[in-house]
Each structure stands twice: as structure tokens, then as C-alpha cells.
Protein backbone atom coordinates (compact mmCIF):
# COMPACT_ATOMS: atom_id res chain seq x y z
CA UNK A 1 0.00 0.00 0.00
CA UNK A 2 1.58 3.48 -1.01
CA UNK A 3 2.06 5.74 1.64
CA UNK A 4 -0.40 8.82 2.33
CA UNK A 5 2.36 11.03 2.83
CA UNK A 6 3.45 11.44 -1.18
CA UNK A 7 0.30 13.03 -2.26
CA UNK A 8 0.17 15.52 0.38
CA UNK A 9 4.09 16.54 -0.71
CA UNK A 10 2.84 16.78 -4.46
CA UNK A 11 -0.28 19.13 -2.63
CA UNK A 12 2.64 21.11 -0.78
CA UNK A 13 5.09 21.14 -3.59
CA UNK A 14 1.96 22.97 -5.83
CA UNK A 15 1.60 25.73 -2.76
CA UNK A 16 5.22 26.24 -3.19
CA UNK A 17 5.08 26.44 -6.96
CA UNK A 18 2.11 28.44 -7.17
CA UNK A 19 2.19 30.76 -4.43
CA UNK A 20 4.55 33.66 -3.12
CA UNK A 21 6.04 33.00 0.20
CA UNK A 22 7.31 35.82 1.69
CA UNK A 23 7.41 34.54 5.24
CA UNK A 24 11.52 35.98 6.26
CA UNK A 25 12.36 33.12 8.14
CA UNK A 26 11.64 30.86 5.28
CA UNK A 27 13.36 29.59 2.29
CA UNK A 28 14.02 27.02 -0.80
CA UNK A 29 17.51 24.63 -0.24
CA UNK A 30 18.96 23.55 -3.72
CA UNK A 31 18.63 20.18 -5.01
CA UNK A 32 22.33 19.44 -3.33
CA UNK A 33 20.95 20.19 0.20
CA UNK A 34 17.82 18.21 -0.73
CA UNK A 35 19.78 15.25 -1.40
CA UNK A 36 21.96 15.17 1.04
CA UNK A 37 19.16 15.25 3.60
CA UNK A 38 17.34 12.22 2.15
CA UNK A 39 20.56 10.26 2.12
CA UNK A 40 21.94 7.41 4.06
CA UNK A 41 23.75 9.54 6.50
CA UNK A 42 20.62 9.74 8.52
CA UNK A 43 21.22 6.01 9.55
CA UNK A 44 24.28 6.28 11.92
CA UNK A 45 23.83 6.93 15.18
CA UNK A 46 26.92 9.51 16.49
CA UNK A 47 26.34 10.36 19.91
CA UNK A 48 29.44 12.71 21.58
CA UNK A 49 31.73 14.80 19.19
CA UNK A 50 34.20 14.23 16.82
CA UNK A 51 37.21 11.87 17.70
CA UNK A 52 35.13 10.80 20.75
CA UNK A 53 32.29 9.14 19.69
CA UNK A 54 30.08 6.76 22.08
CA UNK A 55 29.26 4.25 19.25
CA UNK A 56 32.08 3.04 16.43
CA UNK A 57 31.60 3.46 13.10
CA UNK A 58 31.85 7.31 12.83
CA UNK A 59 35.54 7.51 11.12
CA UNK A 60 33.74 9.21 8.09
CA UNK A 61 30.91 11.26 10.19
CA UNK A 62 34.32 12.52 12.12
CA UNK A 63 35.52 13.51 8.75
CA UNK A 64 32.23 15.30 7.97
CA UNK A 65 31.39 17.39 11.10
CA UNK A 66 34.96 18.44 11.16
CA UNK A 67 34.68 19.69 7.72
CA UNK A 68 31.17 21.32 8.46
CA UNK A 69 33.19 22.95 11.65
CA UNK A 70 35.74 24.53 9.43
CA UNK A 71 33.60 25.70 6.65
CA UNK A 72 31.44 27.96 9.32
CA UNK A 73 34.73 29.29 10.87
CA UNK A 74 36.29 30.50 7.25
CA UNK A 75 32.54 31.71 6.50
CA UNK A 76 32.11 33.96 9.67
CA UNK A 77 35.60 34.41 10.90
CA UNK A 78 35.08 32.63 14.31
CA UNK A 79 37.57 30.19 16.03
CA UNK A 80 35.27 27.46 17.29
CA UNK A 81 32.15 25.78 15.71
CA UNK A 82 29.55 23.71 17.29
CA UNK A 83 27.37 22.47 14.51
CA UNK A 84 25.29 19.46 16.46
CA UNK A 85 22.90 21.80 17.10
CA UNK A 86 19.06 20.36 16.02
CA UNK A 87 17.72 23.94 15.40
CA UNK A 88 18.19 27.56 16.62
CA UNK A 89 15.96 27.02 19.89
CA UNK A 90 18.21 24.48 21.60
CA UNK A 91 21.26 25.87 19.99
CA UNK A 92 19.98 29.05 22.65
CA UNK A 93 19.35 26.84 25.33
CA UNK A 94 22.58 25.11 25.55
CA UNK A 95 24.24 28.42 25.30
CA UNK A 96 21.87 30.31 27.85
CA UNK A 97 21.87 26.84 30.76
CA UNK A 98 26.07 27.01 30.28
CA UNK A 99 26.37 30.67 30.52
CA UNK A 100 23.68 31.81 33.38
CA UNK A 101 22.75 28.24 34.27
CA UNK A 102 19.48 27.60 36.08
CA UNK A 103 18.11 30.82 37.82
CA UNK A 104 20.29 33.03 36.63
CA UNK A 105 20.12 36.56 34.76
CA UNK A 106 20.23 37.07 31.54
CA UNK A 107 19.35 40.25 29.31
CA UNK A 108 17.35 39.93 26.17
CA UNK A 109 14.90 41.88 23.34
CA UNK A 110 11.39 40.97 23.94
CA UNK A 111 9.30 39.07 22.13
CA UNK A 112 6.92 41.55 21.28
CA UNK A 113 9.54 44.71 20.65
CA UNK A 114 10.88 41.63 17.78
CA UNK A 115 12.79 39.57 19.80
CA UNK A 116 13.05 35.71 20.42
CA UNK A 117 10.59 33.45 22.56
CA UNK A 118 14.22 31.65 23.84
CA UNK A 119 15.68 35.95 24.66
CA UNK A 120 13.31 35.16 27.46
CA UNK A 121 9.72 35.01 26.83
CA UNK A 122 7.31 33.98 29.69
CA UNK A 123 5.91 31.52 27.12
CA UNK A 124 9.53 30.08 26.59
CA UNK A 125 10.98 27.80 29.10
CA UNK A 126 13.97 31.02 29.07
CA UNK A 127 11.56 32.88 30.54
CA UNK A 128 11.23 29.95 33.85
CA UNK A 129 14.72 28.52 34.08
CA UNK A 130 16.25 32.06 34.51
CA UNK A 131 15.75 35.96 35.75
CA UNK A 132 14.87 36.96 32.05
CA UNK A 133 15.33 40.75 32.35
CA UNK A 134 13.92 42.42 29.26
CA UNK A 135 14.85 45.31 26.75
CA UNK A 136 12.18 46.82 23.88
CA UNK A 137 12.47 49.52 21.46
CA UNK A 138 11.33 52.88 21.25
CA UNK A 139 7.88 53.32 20.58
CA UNK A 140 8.06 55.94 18.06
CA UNK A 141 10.91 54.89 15.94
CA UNK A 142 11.04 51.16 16.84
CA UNK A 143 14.89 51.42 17.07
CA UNK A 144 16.43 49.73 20.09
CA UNK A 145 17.41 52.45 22.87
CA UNK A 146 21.14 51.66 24.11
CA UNK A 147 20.32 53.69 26.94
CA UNK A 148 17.69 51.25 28.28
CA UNK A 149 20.08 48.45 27.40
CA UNK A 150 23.07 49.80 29.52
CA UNK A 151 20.39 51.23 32.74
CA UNK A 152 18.77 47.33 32.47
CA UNK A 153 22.23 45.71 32.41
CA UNK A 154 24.04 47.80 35.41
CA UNK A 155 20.36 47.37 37.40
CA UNK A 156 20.40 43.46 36.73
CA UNK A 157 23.56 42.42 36.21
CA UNK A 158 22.96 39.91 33.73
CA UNK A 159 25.46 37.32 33.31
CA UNK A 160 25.09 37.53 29.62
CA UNK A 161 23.47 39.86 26.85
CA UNK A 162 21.32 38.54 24.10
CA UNK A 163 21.89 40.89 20.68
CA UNK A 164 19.35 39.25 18.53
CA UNK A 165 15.90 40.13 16.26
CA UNK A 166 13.69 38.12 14.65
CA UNK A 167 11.33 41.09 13.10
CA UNK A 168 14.00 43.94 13.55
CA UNK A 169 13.59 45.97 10.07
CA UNK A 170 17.20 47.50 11.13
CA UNK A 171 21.24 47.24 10.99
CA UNK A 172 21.87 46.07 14.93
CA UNK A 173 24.47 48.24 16.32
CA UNK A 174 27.23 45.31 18.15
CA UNK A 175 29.58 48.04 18.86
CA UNK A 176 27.28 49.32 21.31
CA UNK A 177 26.30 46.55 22.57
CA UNK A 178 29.63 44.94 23.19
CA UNK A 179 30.75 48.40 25.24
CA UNK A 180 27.61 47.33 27.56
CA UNK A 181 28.53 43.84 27.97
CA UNK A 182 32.21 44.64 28.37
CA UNK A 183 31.48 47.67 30.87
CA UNK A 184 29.49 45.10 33.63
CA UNK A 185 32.15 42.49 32.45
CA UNK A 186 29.06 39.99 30.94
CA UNK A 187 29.44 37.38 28.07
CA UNK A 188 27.56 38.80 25.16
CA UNK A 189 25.65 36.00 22.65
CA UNK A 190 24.86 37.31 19.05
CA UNK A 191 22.27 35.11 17.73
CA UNK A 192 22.07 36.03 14.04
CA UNK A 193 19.52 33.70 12.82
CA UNK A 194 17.87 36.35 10.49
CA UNK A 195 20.99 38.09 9.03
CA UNK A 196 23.65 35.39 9.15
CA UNK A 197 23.17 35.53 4.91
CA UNK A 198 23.74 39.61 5.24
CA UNK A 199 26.12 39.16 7.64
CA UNK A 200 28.83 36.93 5.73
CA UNK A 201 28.82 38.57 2.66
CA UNK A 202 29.35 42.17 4.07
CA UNK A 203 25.41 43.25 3.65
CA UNK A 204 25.31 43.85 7.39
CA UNK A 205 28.14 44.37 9.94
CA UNK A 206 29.32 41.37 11.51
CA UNK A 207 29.49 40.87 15.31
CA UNK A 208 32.61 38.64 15.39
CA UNK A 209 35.01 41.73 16.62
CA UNK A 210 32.73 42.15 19.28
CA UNK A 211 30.41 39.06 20.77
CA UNK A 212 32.00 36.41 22.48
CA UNK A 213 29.60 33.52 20.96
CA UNK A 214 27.41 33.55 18.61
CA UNK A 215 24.10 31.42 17.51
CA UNK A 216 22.17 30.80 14.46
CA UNK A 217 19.76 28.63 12.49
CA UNK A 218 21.05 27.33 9.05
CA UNK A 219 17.48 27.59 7.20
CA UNK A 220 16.57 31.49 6.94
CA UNK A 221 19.10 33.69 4.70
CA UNK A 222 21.88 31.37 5.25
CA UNK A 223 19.82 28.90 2.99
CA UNK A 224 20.67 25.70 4.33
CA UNK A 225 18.67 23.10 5.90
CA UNK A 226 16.96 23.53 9.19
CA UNK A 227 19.54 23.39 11.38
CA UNK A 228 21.86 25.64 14.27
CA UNK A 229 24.74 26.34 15.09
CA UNK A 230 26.80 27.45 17.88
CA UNK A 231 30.01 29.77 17.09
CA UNK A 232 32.66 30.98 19.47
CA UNK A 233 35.51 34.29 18.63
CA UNK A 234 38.44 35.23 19.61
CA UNK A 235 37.27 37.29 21.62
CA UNK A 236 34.96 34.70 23.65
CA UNK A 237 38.47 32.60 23.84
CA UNK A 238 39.82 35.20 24.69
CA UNK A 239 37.41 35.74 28.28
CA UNK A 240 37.04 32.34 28.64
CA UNK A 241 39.80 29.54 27.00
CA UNK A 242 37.71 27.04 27.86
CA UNK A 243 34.10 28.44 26.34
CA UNK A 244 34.45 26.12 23.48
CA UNK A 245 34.67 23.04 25.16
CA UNK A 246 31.66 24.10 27.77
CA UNK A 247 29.33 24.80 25.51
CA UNK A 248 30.19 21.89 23.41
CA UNK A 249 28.92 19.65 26.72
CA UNK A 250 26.42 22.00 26.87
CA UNK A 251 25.08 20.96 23.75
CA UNK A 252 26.01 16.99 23.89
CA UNK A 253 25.41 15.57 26.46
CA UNK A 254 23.96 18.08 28.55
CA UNK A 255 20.61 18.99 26.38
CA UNK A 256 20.61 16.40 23.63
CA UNK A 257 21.63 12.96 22.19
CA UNK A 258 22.92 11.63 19.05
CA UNK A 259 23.26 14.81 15.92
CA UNK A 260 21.62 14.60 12.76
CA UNK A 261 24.26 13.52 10.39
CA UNK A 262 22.41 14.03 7.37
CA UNK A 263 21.38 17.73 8.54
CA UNK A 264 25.64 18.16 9.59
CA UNK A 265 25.97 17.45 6.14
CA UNK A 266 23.61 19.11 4.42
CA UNK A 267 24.44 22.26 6.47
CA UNK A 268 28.16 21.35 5.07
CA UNK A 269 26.76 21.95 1.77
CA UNK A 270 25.14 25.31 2.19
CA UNK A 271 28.12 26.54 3.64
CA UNK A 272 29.78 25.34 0.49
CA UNK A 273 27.35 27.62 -1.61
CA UNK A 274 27.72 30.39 0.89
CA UNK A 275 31.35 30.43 0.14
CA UNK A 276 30.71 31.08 -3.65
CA UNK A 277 30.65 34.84 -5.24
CA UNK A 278 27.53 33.89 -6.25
CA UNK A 279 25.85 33.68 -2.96
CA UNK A 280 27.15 37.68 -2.34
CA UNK A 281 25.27 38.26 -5.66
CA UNK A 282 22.30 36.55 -3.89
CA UNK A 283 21.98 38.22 -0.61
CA UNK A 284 22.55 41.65 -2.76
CA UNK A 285 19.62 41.23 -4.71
CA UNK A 286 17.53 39.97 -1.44
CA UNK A 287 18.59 43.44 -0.07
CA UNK A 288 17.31 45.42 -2.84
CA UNK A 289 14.03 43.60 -3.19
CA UNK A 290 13.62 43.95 0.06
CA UNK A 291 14.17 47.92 -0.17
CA UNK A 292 11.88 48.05 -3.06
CA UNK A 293 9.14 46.62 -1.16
CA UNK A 294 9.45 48.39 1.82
CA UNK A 295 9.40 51.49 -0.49
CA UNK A 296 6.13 50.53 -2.10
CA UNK A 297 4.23 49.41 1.07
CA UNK A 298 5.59 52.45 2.67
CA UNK A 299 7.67 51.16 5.12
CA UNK A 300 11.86 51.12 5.88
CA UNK A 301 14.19 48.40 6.13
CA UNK A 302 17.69 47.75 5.77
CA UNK A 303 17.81 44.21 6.27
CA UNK A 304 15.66 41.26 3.90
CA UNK A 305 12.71 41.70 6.31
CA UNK A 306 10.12 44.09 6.74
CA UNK A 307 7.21 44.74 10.05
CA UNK A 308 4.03 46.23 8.50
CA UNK A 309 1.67 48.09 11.02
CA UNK A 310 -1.62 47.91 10.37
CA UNK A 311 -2.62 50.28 12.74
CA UNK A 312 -3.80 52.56 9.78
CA UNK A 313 -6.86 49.74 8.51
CA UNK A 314 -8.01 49.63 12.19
CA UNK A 315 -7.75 47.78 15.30
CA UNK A 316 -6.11 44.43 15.63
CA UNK A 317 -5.79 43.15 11.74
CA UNK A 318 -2.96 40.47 11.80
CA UNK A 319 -4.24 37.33 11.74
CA UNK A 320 -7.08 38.97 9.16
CA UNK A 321 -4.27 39.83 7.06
CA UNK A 322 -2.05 37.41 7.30
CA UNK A 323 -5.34 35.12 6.01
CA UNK A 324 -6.79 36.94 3.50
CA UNK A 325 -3.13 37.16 1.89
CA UNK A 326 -3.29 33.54 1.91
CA UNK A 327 -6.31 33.59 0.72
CA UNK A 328 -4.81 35.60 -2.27
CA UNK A 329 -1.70 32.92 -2.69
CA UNK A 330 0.48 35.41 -0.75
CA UNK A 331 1.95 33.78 2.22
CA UNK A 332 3.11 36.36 5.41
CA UNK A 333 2.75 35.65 9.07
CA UNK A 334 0.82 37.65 11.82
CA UNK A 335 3.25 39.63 14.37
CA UNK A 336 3.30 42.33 17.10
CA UNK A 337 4.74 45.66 16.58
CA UNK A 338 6.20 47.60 19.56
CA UNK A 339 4.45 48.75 21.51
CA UNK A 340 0.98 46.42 20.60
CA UNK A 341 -2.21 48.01 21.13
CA UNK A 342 -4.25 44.46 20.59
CA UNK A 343 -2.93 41.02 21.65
CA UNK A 344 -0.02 38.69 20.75
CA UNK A 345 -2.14 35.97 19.68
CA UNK A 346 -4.22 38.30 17.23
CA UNK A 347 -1.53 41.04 16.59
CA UNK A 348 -1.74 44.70 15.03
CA UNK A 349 1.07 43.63 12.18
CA UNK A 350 2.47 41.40 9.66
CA UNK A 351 6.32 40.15 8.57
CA UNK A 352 7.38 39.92 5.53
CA UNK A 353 10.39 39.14 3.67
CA UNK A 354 12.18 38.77 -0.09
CA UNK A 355 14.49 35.67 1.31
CA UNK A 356 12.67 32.90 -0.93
CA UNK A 357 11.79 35.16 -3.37
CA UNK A 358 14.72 35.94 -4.55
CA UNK A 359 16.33 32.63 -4.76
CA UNK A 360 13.17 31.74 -7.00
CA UNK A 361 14.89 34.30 -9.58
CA UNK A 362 12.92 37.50 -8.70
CA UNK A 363 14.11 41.25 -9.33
CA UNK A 364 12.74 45.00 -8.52
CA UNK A 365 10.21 44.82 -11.12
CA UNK A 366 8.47 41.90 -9.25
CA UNK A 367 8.80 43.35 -5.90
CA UNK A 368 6.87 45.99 -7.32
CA UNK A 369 4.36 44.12 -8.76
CA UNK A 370 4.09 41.87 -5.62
CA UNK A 371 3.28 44.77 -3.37
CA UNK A 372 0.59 46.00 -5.26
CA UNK A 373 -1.22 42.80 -4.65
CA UNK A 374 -0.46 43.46 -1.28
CA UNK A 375 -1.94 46.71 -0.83
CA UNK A 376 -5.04 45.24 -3.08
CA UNK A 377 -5.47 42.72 -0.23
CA UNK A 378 -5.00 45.04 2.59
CA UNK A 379 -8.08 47.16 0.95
CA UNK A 380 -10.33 44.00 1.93
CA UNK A 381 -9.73 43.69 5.74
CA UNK A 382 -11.01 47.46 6.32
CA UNK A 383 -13.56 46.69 8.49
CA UNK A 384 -12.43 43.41 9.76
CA UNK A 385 -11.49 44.90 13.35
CA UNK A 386 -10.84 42.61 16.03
CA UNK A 387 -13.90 42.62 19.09
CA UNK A 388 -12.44 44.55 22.40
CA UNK A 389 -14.10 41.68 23.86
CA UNK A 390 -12.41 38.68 23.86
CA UNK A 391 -15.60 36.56 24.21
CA UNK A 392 -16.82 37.62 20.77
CA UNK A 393 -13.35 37.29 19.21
CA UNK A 394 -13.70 32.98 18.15
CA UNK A 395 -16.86 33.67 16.57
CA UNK A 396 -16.21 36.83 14.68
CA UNK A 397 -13.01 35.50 13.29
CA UNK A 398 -14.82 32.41 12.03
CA UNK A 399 -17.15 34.83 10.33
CA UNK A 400 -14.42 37.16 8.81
CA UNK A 401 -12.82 34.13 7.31
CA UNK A 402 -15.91 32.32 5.83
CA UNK A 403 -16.06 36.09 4.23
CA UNK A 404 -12.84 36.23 3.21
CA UNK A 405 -12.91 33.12 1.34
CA UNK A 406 -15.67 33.99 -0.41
CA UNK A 407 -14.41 37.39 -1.79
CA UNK A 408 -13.92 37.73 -5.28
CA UNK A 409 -10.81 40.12 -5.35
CA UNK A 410 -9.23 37.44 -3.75
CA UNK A 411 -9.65 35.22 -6.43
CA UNK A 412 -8.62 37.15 -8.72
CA UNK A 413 -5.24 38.61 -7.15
CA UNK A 414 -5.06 34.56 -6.45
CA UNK A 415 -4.90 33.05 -10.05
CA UNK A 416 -3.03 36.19 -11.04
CA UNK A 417 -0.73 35.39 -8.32
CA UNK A 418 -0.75 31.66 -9.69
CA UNK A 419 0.13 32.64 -13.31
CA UNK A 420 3.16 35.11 -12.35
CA UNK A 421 4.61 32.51 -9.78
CA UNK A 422 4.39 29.51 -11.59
CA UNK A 423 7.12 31.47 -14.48
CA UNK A 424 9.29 31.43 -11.33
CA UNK A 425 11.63 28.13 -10.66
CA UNK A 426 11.75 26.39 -6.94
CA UNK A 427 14.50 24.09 -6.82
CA UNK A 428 13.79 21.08 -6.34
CA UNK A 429 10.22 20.75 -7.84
CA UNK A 430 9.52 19.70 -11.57
């Protein structure tokens, strides 16, 4: 009997095809990466590290982690790489239970000023296991204020500093950061999960000279497979000799078992294409597009990602959006903006990004065309205002999406959306 799982890829494979996904933490691997990851690498078992190895058999795994070490050292210009990581959360955990350890403080963005649920977020087991001290932005420009960094850090005394976004539209200043850190003598953890693309190819200023680890998925602009990594500088050595070897144990065995040795290798890969001028070529076009867009919805960025208010179509709109885009074949995802005058689970804004996009082959000219769909969409949640009162909220947003997917302009933007993005090429799919 065939499996039920191979139709519902073909279904998922047509989405990608067919439909525009503009979600910033998303992306398309090349057919490389894909094969690696369905290879026969993911039938050894390789619990410990490299030379010291719980089970035998791992001569040639050895041979590929160390190889997948030294390719993300030459890429970002660190000293030490821990690449067992199984994603970006526990890559934070490990880093955050070796550093502070269990009920200690740390410092870190909040969720809903754009942070991370692992910087500390009462949802987050970060926000339990330590003294999560908190830092926003300011409400008016949505810039992160130093100031409240530095008065939060010499309150708390934090022993380390989280300098990481996840729907930050701006350059992050680790200059500034790293003259906090180093002023109340702290370790301070750069998770670049977002920007690591930008960030190795010059498109946004790199914190090796200042952090003394760093963290970061593989899957977002970095276009690898869903992975994380764990990266120590010289300058982390330099406080702490022994920092790579901790939060190695940190990571195996003091949070998980045996690695992924098809995902060490297919992260070996990407780091491979990352290495090529024609990855720079890449992440400069994602940059543009990304300018373009935020020029023709009206709203600034200097990174691949963009954080739409939608304060201006009324009260609460997110998850309307975010639906009725879908609807339209455009795929975003609901988020708070600082300072949120509704609710985290049914936000006042949306994320965007030109990531996956632009790998697909897609210039200026599209970005332009793509927002204007956009803003055709938007035009059809007017109205759509979240209820005040939460009681009324499961019901009227059952209502609002029975309407939505039954509006006509939707259909329309959708097949129009279908024609343009099925010219567009998604590696991997015929």
C-alpha cells in the first residue's frame, strides 16, 4: 500500500510552486541540500563529538562534522564551531543553561519589541529557568534604545546579553552593545539567525570583533537546511579559554543525544554555496528587493525583512491579514509591533520578507508588482477589526474568514498570483 504522505508533498510542492512566500524566516535549499538530507547519512547513530564518539563506526561522520566545523569558521571568521545543534531554539538553550545556568540573569529583546521566545519570553521555558530581564524599542521609531540596554544591564547584572531580532527591520548596532557587555564584564551572545546571509557577505556588519559567541539557524538567509549552530571568537576565547569546550557539553550531552548527520551534512553543503561569489550576488539582490518593497508598502528596512503596522486599517488586523493574503496565494505571518495596542495571539502587524523570493529568480520589477497585490489585499480587511471583547473574538473570526474566502478580489489577485509565480523556478520541484 503506497504511503499517504506522497500526495500531500505533491499538494505542498503545488503551494510552493504556485504561491509567493514571503514569510523571512523561510526559504528554498537547492537540489544538493535536498539530497543530502534524504541520504543514508541519517542512519548512523553519532552520539558525543568528533574523535570521541560513544558508538564506532563514525571515522567518516568525524571527517564530515569536522569539515562542516571549518567551513562555518572561514565563512564567519570565528575560532570554534559547534554544529550538532538540532535547530536555533536548543542551539539558545545550551548556550543560555552554560552561561547563566538555572536561575540566573540574563538580558534579552522581547518578544513583542521583535525579539526571540528563547531571549526570554514567559511563554519560553527562558523565561522559567532564569531571571529573564527584558529590553524593547522605542515606541516611536522602533529602534532599540542603548540607553535602556546599559540602565537594564548595570540594574540586573545579567550574566550575559542577548543581541538578537527576529522582526527587527534594522542594521543592529554590536559596537554598542559589546561596550555594555564589556562595561558590567558579561558574556555577550549574538544570535544572528535572520541576518547570518547579510552578515557573511558584508550586507550587514558582523558581530565577530565584538560578541563572544554567537548562535544561528542554518534555514533562513543562510539557505541551508533547518539546522543551528553554535560559534565561538576570539574574543569569547579570549574571556574564557575554555568556552568552546563548555558549551560543546552543553550541547552533547547536557541537552541532547545523538546529531543529525544528514542535517551536519547538508548544512556542510550550504556553507559550500555560501562560500561562492555567487551567494554575495544573492543576498545583494535579497537586499534590494527587500528595499523596493518596503518602499512601495511604505515602510523602511535595511535588512531582507520588513514589520508592516496595520494600525492605519483599524484595530487588531494580523491574523485577518495574514489570512486573506493567503487567501490571495500570498503567504506572510501575523506579528506584534512595539508597543501592541491588541494582543499577541491576534496582533496589530504582519512580517514579511524577499528571502525565498529571490532565490526563485525574482528582481525590482516583481517586488513591485508583488506589493501591489499586497496593498489590493490590505483594501479588503477594512472593516475586519478585532472585538475589544475577547468573548466575541472565536466567533467573529470564524465569520471574517468564511467572508474572506468567499471574496472575489481574492480570487482574482489569487490566479493572477498563480500565473506570475508559476514562471518562477523552486529548486527542487519539476
Amino acid at each position: 500500500m503506497a504511503s499517504k504522505i506522497f500526495p500531500l508533498i505533491k499538494e505542498e510542492a503545488h503551494r510552493q510552486k504556485y504561491g509567493l512566500e514571503m514569510i523571512p524566516s523561510e526559504n528554498y535549499v537547492s537540489e544538493d541540500v535536498l539530497k543530502v538530507l534524504g541520504s543514508i547519512l541519517t542512519n548512523k547513530y553519532s552520539e558525543g563529538h568528533p574523535g570521541a564518539r560513544y558508538y564506532g563506526g563514525n571515522e567518516i561522520i568525524d571527517k564530515i562534522e569536522r569539515y562542516c566545523q571549518s567551513l562555518a569558521n572561514k565563512l564567519f571568521g570565528t575560532v570554534h564551531a559547534i554544529v550538532q545543534p538540532h535547530s536555533g531554539s536548543p542551539a539558545n538553550l545550551a548556550v543560555a543553561l552554560e552561561l547563566a545556568g538555572p536561575g540566573g540573569t540574563t538580558l534579552g529583546q522581547s518578544l513583542t519589541a521583535g525579539g526571540h521566545l528563547t531571549y526570554g519570553a514567559q511563554a519560553s521555558w527562558t523565561g522559567k529557568l532564569f531571571n529573564a530581564i527584558q529590553y524593547g524599542v522605542d515606541p516611536k521609531t522602533w529602534h532599540i534604545d542603548l540607553n535602556e540596554v546599559r540602565t537594564l544591564a548595570k540594574k540586573h547584572q545579567p550574566k550575559f546579553i542577548w543581541v538578537g531580532t527576529t522582526a527587527y527591520p534594522y542594521q543592529i548596532d554590536y559596537k554598542g552593545f559589546a561596550e555594555i557587555a564589556d562595561e558590567i564584564e558579561c558574556f555577550l551572545v549574538a544570535d544572528t539567525s535572520h541576518i547570518s546571509g547579510l552578515i557573511v557577505t558584508g550586507y550587514h556588519p558582523s558581530p565577530v570583533p565584538y560578541a563572544h559567541v554567537i548562535t544561528t539557524t542554518t534555514h533562513k538567509t543562510l539557505r541551508g537546511p533547518r539546522g543551528g549552530m553554535i560559534l565561538v571568537t576570539k574574543k569569547g576565547l579570549e574571556k574564557d579559554p575554555d568556552l568552546g569546550k563548555r558549551l560543546e557539553k552543553s550541547v552533547m550531552p547536557g541537552l541532547q543525544g545523538g546529531p543529525h548527520d544528514h542535517q551536519t551534512a547538508a548544512i556542510a553543503v550550504s556553507l559550500e554555496e555560501a562560500l561562492k561569489p555567487s551567494f554575495k550576488t544573492y543576498i545583494g539582490q535579497v537586499v534590494k528587493n527587500a528595499k523596493v518593497l518596503g518602499e512601495e508598502l511604505g515602510i523602511p528596512t535595511e535588512v531582507h525583512l520588513l514589520l508592516m503596522s496595520l494600525a492605519s486599517f483599524g484595530y487588531g488586523l494580523g491574523y485577518q491579514a495574514q489570512y486573506a493574503l493567503e487567501e490571495a496565494g500570498i503567504t506572510v505571518n501575523k506579528n506584534t509591533i512595539p508597543g501592541e495596542p491588541a494582543s499577541p495571539f491576534y496582533p496589530s502587524g504582519i512580517r514579511l520578507g524577499s528571502a525565498a523570493l529571490t532565490t526563485r529568480g525574482m528582481k525590482e520589477k516583481d517586488m513591485v508588482k508583488i506589493a501591489s497585490w499586497i496593498k489590493r489585499v490590505l483594501e479588503d480587511i477594512r472593516g475586519l477589526d478585532l472585538p475589544k471583547d475577547q468573548d466575541r473574538r472565536k466567533d467573529f473570526l470564524k465569520e471574517a474568514k468564511t467572508k474572506l474566502r468567499a471574496n472575489k478580489n481574492l480570487k482574482e489577485i489569487k490566479e493572477e498570483v498563480k500565473f506570475f509565480a508559476g514562471k518562477f523556478p523552486v529548486p527542487g520541484i519539476q
